[in-house]
N, C-alpha and C. Protein backbone atom coordinates (compact mmCIF):
# COMPACT_ATOMS: atom_id res chain seq x y z
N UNK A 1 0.84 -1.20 0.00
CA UNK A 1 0.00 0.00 0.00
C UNK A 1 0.88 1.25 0.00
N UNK A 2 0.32 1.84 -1.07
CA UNK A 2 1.31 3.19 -0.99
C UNK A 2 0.93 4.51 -0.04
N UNK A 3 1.77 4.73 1.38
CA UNK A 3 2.08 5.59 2.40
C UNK A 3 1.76 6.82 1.59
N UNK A 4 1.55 8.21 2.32
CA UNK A 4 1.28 9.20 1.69
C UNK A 4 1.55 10.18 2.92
N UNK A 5 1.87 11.47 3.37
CA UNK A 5 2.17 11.83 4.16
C UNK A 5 0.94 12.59 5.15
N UNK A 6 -0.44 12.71 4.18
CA UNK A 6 -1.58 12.93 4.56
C UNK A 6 -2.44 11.63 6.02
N UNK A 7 -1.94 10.44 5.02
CA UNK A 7 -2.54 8.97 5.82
C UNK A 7 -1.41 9.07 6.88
N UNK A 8 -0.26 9.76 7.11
CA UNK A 8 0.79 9.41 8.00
C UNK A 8 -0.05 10.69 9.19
N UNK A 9 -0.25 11.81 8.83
CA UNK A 9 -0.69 13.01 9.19
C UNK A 9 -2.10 12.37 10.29
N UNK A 10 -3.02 12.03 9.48
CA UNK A 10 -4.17 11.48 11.00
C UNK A 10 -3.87 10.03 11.07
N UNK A 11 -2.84 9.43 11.48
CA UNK A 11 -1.96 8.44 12.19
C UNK A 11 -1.24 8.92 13.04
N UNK A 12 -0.66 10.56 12.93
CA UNK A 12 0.17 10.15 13.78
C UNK A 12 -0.88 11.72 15.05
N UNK A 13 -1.52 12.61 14.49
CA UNK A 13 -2.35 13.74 14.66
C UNK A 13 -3.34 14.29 14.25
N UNK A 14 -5.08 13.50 14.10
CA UNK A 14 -5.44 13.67 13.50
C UNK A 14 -6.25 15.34 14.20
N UNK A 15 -6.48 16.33 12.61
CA UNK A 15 -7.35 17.36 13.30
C UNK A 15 -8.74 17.31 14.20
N UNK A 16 -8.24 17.83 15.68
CA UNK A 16 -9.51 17.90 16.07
C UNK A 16 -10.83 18.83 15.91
N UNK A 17 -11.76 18.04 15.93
CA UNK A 17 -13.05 18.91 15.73
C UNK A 17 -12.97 20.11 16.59
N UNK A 18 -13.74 20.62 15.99
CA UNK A 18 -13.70 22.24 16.01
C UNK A 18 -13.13 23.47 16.56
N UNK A 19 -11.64 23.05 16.31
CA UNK A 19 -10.47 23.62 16.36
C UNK A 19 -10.40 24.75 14.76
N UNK A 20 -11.12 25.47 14.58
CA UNK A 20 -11.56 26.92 13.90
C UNK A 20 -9.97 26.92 12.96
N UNK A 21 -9.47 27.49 13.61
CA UNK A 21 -8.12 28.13 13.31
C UNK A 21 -7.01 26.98 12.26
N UNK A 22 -6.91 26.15 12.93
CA UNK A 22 -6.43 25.20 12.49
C UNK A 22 -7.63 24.33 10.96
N UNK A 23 -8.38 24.38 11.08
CA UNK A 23 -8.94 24.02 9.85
C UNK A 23 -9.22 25.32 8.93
N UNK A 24 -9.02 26.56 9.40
CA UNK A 24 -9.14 27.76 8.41
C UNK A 24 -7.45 27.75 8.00
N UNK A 25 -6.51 27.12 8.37
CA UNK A 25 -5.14 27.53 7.82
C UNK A 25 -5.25 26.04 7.11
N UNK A 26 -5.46 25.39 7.05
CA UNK A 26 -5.39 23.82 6.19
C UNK A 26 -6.25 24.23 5.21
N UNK A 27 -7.31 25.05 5.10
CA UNK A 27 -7.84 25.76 3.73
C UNK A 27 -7.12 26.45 3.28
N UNK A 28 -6.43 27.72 3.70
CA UNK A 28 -6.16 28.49 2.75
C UNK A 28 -4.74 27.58 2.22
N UNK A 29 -4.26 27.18 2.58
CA UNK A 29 -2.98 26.12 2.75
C UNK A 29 -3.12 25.60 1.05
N UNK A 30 -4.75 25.26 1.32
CA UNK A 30 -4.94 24.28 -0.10
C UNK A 30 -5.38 25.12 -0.99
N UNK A 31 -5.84 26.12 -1.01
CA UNK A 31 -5.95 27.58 -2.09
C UNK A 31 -4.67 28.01 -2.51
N UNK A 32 -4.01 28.44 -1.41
CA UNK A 32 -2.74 28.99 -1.91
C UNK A 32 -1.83 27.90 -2.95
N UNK A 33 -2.22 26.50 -2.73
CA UNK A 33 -1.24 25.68 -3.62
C UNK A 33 -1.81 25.73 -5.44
N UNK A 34 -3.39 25.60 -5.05
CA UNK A 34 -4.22 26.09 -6.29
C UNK A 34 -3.76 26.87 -6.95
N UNK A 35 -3.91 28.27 -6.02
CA UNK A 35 -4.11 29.66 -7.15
C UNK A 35 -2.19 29.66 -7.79
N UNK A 36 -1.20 29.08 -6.96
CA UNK A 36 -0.04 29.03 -7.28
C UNK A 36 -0.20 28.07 -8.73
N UNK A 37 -0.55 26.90 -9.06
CA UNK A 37 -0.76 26.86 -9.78
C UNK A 37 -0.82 27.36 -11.00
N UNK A 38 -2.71 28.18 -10.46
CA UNK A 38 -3.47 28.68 -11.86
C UNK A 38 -2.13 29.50 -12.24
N UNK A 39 -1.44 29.93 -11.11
CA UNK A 39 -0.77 31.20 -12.25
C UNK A 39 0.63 30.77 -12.96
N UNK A 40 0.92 29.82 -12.25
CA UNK A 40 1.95 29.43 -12.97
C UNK A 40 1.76 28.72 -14.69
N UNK A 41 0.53 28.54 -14.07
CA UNK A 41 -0.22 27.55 -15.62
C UNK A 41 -0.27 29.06 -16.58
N UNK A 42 -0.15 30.53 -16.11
CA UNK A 42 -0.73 31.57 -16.98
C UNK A 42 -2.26 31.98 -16.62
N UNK A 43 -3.00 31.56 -15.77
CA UNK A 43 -4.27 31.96 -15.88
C UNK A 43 -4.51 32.74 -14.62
N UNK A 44 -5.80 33.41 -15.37
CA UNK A 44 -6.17 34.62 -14.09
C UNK A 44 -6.51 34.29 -12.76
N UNK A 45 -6.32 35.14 -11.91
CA UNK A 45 -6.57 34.51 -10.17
C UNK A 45 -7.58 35.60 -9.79
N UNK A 46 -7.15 37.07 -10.43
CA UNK A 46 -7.76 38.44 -9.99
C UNK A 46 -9.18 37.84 -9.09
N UNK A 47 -9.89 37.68 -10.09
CA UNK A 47 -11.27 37.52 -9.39
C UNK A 47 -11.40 36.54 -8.29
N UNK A 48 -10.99 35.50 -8.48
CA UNK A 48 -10.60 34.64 -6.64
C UNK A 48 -9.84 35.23 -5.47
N UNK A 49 -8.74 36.10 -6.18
CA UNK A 49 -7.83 36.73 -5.16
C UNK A 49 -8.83 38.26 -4.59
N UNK A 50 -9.47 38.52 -5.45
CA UNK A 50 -10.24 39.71 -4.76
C UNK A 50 -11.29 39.16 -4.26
N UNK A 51 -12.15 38.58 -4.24
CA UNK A 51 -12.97 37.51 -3.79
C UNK A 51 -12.39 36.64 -1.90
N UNK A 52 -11.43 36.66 -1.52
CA UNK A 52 -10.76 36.32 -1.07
C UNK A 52 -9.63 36.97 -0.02
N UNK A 53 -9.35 37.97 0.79
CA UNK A 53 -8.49 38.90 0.46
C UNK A 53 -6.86 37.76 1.89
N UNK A 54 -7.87 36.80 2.26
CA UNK A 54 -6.75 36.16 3.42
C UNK A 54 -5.70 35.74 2.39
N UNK A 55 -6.50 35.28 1.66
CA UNK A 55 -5.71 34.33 0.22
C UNK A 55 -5.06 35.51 -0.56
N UNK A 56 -5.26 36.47 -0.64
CA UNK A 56 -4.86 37.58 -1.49
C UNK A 56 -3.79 38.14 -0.85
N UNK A 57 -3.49 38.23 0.75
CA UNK A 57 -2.11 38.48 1.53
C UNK A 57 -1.28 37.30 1.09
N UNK A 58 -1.69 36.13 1.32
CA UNK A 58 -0.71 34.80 1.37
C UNK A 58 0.20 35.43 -0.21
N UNK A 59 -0.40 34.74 -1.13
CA UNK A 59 0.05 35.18 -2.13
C UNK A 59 1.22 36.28 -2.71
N UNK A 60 0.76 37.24 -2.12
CA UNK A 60 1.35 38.74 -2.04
C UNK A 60 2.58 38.69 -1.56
N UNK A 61 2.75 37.38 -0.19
CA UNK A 61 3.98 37.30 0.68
C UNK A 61 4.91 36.62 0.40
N UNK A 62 4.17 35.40 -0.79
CA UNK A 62 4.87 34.37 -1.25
C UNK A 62 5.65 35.18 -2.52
N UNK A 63 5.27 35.66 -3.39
CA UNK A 63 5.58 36.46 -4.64
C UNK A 63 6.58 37.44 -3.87
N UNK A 64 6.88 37.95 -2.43
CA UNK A 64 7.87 38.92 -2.10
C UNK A 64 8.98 37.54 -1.94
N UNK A 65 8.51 36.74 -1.43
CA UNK A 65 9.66 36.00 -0.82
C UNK A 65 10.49 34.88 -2.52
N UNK A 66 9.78 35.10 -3.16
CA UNK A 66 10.16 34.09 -4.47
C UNK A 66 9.40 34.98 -5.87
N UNK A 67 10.21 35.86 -6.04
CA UNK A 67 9.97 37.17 -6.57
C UNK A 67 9.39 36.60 -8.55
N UNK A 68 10.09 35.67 -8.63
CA UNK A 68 10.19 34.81 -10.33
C UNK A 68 8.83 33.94 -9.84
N UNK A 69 8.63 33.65 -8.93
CA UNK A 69 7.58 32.29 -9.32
C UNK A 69 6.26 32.60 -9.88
N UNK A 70 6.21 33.30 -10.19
CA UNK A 70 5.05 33.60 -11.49
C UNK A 70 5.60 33.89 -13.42
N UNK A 71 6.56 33.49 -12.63
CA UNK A 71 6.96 33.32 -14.68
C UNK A 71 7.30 31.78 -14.57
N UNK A 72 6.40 31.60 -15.87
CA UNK A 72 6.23 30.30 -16.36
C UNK A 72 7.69 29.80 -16.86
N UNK A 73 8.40 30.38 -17.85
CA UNK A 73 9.73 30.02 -18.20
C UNK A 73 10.81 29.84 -16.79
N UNK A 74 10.51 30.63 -15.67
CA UNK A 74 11.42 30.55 -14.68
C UNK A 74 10.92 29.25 -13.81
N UNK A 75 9.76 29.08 -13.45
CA UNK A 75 8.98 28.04 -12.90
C UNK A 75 9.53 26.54 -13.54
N UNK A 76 9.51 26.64 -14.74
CA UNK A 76 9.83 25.02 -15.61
C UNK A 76 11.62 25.05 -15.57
N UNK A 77 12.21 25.87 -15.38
CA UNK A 77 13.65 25.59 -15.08
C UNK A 77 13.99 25.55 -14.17
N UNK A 78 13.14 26.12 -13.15
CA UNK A 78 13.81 26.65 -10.95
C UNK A 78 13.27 25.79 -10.47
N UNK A 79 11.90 26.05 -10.57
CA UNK A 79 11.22 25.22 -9.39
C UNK A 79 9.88 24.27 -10.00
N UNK A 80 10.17 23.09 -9.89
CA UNK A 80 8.98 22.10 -10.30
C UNK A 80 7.68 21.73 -9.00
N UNK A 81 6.81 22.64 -9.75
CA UNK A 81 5.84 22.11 -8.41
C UNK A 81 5.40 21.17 -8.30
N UNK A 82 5.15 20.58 -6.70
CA UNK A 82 4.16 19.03 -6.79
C UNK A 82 4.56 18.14 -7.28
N UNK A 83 6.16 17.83 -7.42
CA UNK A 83 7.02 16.54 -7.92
C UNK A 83 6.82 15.64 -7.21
N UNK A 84 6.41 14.70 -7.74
CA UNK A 84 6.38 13.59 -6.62
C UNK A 84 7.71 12.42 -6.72
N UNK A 85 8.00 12.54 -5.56
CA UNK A 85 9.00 11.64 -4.90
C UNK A 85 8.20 10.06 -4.39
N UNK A 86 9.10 9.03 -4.83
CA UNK A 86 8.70 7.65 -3.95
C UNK A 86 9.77 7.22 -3.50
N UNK A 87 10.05 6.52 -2.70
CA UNK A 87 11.02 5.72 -2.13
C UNK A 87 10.30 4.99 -1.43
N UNK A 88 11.30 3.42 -0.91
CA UNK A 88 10.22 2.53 -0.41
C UNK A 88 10.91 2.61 1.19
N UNK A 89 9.65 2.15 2.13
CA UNK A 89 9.92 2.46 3.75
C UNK A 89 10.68 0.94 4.04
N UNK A 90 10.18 0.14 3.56
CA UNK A 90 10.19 -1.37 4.02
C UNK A 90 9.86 -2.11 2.97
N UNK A 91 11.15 -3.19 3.22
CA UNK A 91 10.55 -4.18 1.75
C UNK A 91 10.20 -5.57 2.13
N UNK A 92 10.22 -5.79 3.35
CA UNK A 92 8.93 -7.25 4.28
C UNK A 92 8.18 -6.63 4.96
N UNK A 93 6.85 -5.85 4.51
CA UNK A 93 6.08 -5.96 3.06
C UNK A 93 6.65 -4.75 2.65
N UNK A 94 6.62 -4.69 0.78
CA UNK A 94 7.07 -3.67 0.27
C UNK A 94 6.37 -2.58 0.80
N UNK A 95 6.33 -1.28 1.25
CA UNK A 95 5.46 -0.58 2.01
C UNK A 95 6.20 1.22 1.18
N UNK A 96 5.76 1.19 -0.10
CA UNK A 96 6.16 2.90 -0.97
C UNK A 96 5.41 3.58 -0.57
N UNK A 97 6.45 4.92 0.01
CA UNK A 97 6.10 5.94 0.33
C UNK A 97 6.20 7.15 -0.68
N UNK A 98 5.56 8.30 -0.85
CA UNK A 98 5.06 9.36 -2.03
C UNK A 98 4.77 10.68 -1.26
N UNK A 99 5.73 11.38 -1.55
CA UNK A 99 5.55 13.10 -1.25
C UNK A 99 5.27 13.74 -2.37
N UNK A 100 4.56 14.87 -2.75
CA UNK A 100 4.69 16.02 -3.33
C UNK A 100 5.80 17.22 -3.35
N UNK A 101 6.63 17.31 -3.64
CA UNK A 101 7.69 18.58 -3.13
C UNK A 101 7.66 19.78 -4.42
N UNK A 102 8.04 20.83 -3.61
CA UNK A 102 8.08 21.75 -4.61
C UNK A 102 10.07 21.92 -5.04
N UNK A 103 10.46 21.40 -5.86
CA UNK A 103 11.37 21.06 -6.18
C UNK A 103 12.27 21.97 -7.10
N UNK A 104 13.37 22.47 -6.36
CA UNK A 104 14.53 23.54 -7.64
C UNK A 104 15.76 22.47 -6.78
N UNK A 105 16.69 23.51 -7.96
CA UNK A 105 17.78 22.96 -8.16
C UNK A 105 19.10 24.33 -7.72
N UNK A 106 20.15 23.88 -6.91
CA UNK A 106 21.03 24.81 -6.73
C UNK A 106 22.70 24.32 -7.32
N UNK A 107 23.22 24.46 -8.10
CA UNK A 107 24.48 23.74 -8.49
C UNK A 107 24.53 22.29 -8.65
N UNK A 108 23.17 21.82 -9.16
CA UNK A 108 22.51 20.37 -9.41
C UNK A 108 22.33 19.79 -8.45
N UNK A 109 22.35 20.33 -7.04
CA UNK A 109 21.93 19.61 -5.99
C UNK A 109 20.08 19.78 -6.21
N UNK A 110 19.64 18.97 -5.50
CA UNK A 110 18.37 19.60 -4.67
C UNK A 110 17.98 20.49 -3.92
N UNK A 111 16.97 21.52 -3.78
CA UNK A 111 17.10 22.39 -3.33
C UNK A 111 15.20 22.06 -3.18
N UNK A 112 14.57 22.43 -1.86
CA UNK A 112 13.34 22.31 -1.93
C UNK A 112 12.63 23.00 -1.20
N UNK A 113 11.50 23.08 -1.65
CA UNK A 113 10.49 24.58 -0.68
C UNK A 113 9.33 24.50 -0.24
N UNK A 114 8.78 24.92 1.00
CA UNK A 114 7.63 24.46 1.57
C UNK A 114 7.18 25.87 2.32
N UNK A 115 5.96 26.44 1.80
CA UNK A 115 5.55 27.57 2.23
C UNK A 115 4.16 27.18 2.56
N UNK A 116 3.64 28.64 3.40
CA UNK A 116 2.55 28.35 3.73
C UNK A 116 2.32 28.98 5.26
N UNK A 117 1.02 28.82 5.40
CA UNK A 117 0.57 28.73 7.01
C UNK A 117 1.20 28.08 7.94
N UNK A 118 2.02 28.04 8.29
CA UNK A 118 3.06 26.67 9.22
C UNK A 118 4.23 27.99 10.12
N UNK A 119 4.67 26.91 10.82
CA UNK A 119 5.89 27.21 11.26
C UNK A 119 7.08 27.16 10.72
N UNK A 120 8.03 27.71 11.43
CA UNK A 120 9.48 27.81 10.93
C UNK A 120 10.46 26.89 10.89
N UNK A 121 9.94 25.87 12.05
CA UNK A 121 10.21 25.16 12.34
C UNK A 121 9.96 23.91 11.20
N UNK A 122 11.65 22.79 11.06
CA UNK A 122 11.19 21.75 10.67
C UNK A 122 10.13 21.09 10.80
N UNK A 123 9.27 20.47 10.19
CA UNK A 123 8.59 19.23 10.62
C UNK A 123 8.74 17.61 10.63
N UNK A 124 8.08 16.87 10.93
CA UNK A 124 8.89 15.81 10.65
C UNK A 124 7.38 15.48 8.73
N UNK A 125 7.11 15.71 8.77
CA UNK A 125 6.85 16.17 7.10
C UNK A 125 7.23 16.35 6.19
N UNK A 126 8.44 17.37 6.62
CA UNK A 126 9.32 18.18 5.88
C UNK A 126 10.49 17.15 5.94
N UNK A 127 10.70 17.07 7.09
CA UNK A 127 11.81 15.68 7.10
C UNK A 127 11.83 14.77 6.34
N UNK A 128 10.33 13.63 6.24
CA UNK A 128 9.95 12.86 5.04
C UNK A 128 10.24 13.22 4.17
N UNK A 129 10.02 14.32 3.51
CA UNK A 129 10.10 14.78 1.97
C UNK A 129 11.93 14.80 1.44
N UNK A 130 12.27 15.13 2.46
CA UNK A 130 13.91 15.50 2.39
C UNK A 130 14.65 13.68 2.08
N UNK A 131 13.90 13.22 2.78
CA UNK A 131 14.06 11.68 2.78
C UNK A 131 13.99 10.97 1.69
N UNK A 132 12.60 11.14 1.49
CA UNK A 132 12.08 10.79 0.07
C UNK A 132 12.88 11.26 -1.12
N UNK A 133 13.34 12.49 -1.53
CA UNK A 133 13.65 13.04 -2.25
C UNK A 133 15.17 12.37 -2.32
N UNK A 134 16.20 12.15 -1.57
CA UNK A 134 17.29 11.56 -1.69
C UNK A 134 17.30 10.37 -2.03
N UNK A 135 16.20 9.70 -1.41
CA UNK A 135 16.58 8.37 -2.06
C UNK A 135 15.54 8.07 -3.70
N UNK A 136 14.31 8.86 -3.77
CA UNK A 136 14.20 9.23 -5.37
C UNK A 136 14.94 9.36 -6.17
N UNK A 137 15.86 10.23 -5.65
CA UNK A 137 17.24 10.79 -6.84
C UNK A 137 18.40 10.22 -6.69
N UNK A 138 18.41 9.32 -5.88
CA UNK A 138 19.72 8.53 -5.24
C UNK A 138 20.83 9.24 -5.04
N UNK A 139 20.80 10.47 -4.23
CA UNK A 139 21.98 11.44 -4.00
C UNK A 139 22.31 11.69 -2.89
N UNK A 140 23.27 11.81 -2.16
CA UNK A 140 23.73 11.89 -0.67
C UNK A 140 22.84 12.89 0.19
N UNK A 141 22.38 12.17 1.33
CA UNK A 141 21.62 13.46 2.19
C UNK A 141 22.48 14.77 2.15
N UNK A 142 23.43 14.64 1.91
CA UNK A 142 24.01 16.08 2.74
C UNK A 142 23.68 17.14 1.55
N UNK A 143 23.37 16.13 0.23
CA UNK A 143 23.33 17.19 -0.97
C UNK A 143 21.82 18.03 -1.09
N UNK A 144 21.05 17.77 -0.42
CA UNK A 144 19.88 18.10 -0.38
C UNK A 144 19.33 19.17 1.03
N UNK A 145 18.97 20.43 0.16
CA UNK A 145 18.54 21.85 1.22
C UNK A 145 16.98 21.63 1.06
N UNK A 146 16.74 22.37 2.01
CA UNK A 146 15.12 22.76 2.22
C UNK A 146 15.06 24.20 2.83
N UNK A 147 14.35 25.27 2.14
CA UNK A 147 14.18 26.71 2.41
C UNK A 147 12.30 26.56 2.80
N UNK A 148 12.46 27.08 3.57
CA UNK A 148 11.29 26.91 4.64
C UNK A 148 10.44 28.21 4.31
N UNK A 149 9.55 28.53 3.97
CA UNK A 149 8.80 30.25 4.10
C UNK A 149 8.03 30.37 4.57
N UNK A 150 7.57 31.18 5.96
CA UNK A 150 6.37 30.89 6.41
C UNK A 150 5.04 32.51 6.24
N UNK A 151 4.25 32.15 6.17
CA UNK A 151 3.50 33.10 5.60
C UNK A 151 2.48 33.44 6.70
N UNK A 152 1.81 34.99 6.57
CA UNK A 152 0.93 35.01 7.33
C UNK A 152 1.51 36.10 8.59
N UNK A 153 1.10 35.57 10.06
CA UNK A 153 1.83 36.58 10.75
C UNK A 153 3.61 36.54 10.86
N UNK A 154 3.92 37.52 11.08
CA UNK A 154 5.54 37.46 11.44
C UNK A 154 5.83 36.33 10.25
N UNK A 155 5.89 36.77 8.72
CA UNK A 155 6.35 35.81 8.19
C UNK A 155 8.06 35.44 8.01
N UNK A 156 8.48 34.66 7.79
CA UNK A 156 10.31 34.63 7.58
C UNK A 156 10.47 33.29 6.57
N UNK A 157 11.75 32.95 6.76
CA UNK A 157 12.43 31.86 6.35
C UNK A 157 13.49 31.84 6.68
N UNK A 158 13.83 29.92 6.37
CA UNK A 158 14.91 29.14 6.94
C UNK A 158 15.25 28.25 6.01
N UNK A 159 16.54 28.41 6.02
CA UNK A 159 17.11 26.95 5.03
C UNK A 159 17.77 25.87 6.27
N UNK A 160 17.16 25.10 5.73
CA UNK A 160 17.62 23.38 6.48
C UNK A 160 18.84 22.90 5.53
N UNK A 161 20.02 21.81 6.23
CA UNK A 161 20.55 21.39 5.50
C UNK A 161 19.86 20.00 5.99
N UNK A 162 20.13 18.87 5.06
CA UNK A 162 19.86 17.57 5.23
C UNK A 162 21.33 16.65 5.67
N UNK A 163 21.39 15.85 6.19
CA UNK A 163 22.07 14.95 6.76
C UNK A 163 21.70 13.44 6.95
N UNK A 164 23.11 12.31 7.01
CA UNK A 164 22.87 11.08 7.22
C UNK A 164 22.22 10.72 8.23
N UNK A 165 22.51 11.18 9.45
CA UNK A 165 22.13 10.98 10.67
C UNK A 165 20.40 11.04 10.58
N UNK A 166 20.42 12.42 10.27
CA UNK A 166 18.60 12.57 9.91
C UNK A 166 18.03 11.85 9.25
N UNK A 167 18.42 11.18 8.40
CA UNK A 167 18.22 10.78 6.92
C UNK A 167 17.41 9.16 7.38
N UNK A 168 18.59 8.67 8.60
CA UNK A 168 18.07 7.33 8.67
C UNK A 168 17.15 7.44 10.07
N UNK A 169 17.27 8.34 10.31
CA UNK A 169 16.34 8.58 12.10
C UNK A 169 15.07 8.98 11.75
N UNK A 170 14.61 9.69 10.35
CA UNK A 170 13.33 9.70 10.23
C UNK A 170 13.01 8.56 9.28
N UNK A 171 13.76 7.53 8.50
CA UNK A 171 13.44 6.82 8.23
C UNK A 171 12.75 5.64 9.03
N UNK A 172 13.43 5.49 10.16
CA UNK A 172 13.29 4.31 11.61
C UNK A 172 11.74 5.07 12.11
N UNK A 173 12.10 6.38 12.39
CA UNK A 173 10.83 7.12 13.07
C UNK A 173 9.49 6.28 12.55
N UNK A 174 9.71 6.62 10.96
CA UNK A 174 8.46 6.69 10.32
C UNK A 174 8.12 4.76 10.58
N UNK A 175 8.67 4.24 9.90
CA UNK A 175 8.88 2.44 10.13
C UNK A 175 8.11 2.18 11.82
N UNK A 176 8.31 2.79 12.32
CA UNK A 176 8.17 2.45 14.07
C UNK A 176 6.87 3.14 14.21
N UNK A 177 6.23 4.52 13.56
CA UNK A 177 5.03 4.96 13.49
C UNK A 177 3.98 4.05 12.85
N UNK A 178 4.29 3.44 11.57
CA UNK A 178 3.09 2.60 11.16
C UNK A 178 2.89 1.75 11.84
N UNK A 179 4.09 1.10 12.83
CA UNK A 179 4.16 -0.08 13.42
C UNK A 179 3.67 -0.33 14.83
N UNK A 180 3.07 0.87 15.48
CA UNK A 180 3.03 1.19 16.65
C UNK A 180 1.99 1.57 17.30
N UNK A 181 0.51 1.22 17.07
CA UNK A 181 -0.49 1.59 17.45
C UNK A 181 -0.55 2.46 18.88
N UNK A 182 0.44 2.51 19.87
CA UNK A 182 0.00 2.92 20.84
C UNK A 182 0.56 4.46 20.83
N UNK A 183 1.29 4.92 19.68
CA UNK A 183 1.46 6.54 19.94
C UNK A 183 2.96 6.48 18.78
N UNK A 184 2.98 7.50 18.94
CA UNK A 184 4.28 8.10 18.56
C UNK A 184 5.32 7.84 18.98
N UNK A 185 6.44 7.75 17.72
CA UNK A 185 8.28 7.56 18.45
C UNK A 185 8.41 8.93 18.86
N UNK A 186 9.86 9.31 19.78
CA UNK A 186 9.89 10.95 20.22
C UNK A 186 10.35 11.28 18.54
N UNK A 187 10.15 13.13 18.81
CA UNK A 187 10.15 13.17 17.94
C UNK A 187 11.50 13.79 17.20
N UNK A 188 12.21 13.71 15.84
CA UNK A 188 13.17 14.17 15.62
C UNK A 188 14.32 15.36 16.53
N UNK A 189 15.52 15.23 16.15
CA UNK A 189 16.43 16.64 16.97
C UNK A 189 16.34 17.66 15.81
N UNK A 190 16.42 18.99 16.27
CA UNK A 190 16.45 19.79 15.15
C UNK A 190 17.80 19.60 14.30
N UNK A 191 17.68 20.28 13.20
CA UNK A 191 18.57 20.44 12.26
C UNK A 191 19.20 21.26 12.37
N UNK A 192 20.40 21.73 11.71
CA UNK A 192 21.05 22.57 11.55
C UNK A 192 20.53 23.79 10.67
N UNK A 193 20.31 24.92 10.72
CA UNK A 193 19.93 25.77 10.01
C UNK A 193 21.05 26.89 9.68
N UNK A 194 20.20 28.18 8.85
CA UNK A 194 20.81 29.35 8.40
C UNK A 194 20.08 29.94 8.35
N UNK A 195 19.65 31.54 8.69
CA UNK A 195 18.70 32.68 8.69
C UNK A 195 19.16 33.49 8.12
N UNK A 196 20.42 33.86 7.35
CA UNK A 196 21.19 35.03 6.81
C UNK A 196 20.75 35.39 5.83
N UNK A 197 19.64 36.32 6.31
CA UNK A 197 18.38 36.74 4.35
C UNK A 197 19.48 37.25 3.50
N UNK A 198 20.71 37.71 3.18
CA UNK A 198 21.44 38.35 1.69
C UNK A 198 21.47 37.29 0.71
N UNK A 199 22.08 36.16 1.48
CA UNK A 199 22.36 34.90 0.21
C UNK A 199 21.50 34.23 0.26
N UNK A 200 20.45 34.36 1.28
CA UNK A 200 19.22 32.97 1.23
C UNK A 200 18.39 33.70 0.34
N UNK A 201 18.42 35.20 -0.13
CA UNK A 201 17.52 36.02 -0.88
C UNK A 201 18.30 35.19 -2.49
N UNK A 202 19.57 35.85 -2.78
CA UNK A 202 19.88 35.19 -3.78
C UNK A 202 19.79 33.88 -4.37
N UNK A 203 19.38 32.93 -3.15
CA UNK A 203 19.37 31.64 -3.61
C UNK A 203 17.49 31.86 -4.23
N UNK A 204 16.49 32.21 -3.77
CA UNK A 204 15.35 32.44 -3.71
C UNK A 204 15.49 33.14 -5.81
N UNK A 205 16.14 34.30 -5.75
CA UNK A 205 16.37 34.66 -6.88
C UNK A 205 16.85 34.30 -8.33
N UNK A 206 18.06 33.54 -7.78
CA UNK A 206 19.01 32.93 -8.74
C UNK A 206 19.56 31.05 -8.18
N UNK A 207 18.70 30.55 -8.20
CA UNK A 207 18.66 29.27 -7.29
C UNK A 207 20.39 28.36 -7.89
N UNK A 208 20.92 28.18 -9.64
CA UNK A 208 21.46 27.64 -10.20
C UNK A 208 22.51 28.29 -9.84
N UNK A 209 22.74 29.43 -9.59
CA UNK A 209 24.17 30.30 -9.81
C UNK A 209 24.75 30.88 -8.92
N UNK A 210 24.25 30.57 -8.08
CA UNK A 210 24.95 31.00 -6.29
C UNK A 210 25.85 30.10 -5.38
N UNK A 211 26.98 30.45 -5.17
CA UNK A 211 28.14 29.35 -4.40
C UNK A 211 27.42 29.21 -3.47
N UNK A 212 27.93 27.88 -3.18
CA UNK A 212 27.74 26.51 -1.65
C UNK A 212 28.22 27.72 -0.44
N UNK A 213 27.42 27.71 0.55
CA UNK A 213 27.27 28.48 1.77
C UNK A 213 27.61 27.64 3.04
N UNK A 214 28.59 27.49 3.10
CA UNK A 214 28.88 26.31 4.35
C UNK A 214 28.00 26.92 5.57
N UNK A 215 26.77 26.23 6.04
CA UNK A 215 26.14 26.42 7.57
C UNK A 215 27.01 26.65 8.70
């Protein structure tokens, strides 16, 4: 059965009822991936985005923070949206796992992006995907970044680097979550990060052509 990070999501937390807030940011969450889309596809948003105006900030914040992602020619060379990654968790039983990532490239490494209503903070979500994505492309954890954007109040960003250590600790995590009816493994250590907006701007700008930034 193919894992998905949604079926992992109310396995491991599912949303509780009528928690307002939290189901109004898992909407716009899923608009904002839409209207990113429509426009990347070329088509109009105006009338949804004025129609709309929570969705009409998100947007506004995402386009400051990733200034190109509305050109279609820059979109099909930088950043591939909604790539899906598989890699398998376990092979007694084969058990493939499948992310969506929004996927660029920095000096042919991986380079990947997750915006939105969220925190700044890793997730172990975000972790999966970082996971997934290395062993999709069969390339060393360490070669693979994740730039974090968070939208909404006090918005910012963070670039994650990826690592071995991480690499196989959310792999075990996740293996021990399907396996475990009575709760959750603890949960990941943080990562190593970088907050230095000059070159994390340039990477945002010019993703292919910017030197390796040792953390």
């Amino acid at each position: 059965m193919l894992i998905t990070p949604e079926q992992l999501r109310i396995h491991l937390n599912p949303l509780p009822t009528g928690v307002q807030h939290l189901q109004q940011a898992a909407t716009l969450n899923s608009q904002l991936r839409l209207v990113i889309r429509q426009i990347q596809l070329g088509l109009s948003v105006t009338p949804l985005l004025a129609a709309n105006p929570p969705l009409a900030k998100l947007v506004q914040q995402l386009q400051t923070a990733l200034p190109n992602l509305a050109d279609r020619q820059f979109s099909r060379r930088k950043i591939w949206l909604h790539y899906p990654m598989t890699a398998i968790l376990t092979h007694h039983p084969p058990t493939p796992f499948q992310a969506n990532v929004n996927l660029g490239w920095k000096q042919h490494k991986p380079l990947l992006f997750e915006w939105g209503l969220r925190t700044l903070k890793l997730t172990w979500i975000d972790r999966l995907k970082l996971w997934a994505t290395a062993e999709h492309l069969r390339v060393s954890p360490t070669d693979c970044r994740l730039v974090v954007i968070k939208l909404g109040e006090s918005p910012g960003r963070q670039l994650y680097r990826w690592d071995a250590q991480a690499h196989e600790h959310i792999k075990q995590w996740t293996c021990t979550l399907l396996h475990n009816a009575s709760g959750p493994p603890p949960a990941p250590k943080p990562l190593k990060h970088n907050n230095d907006g000059d070159w994390l701007q340039e990477i945002l700008k010019n993703i292919d052509r910017v030197p390796e930034v040792t953390l």
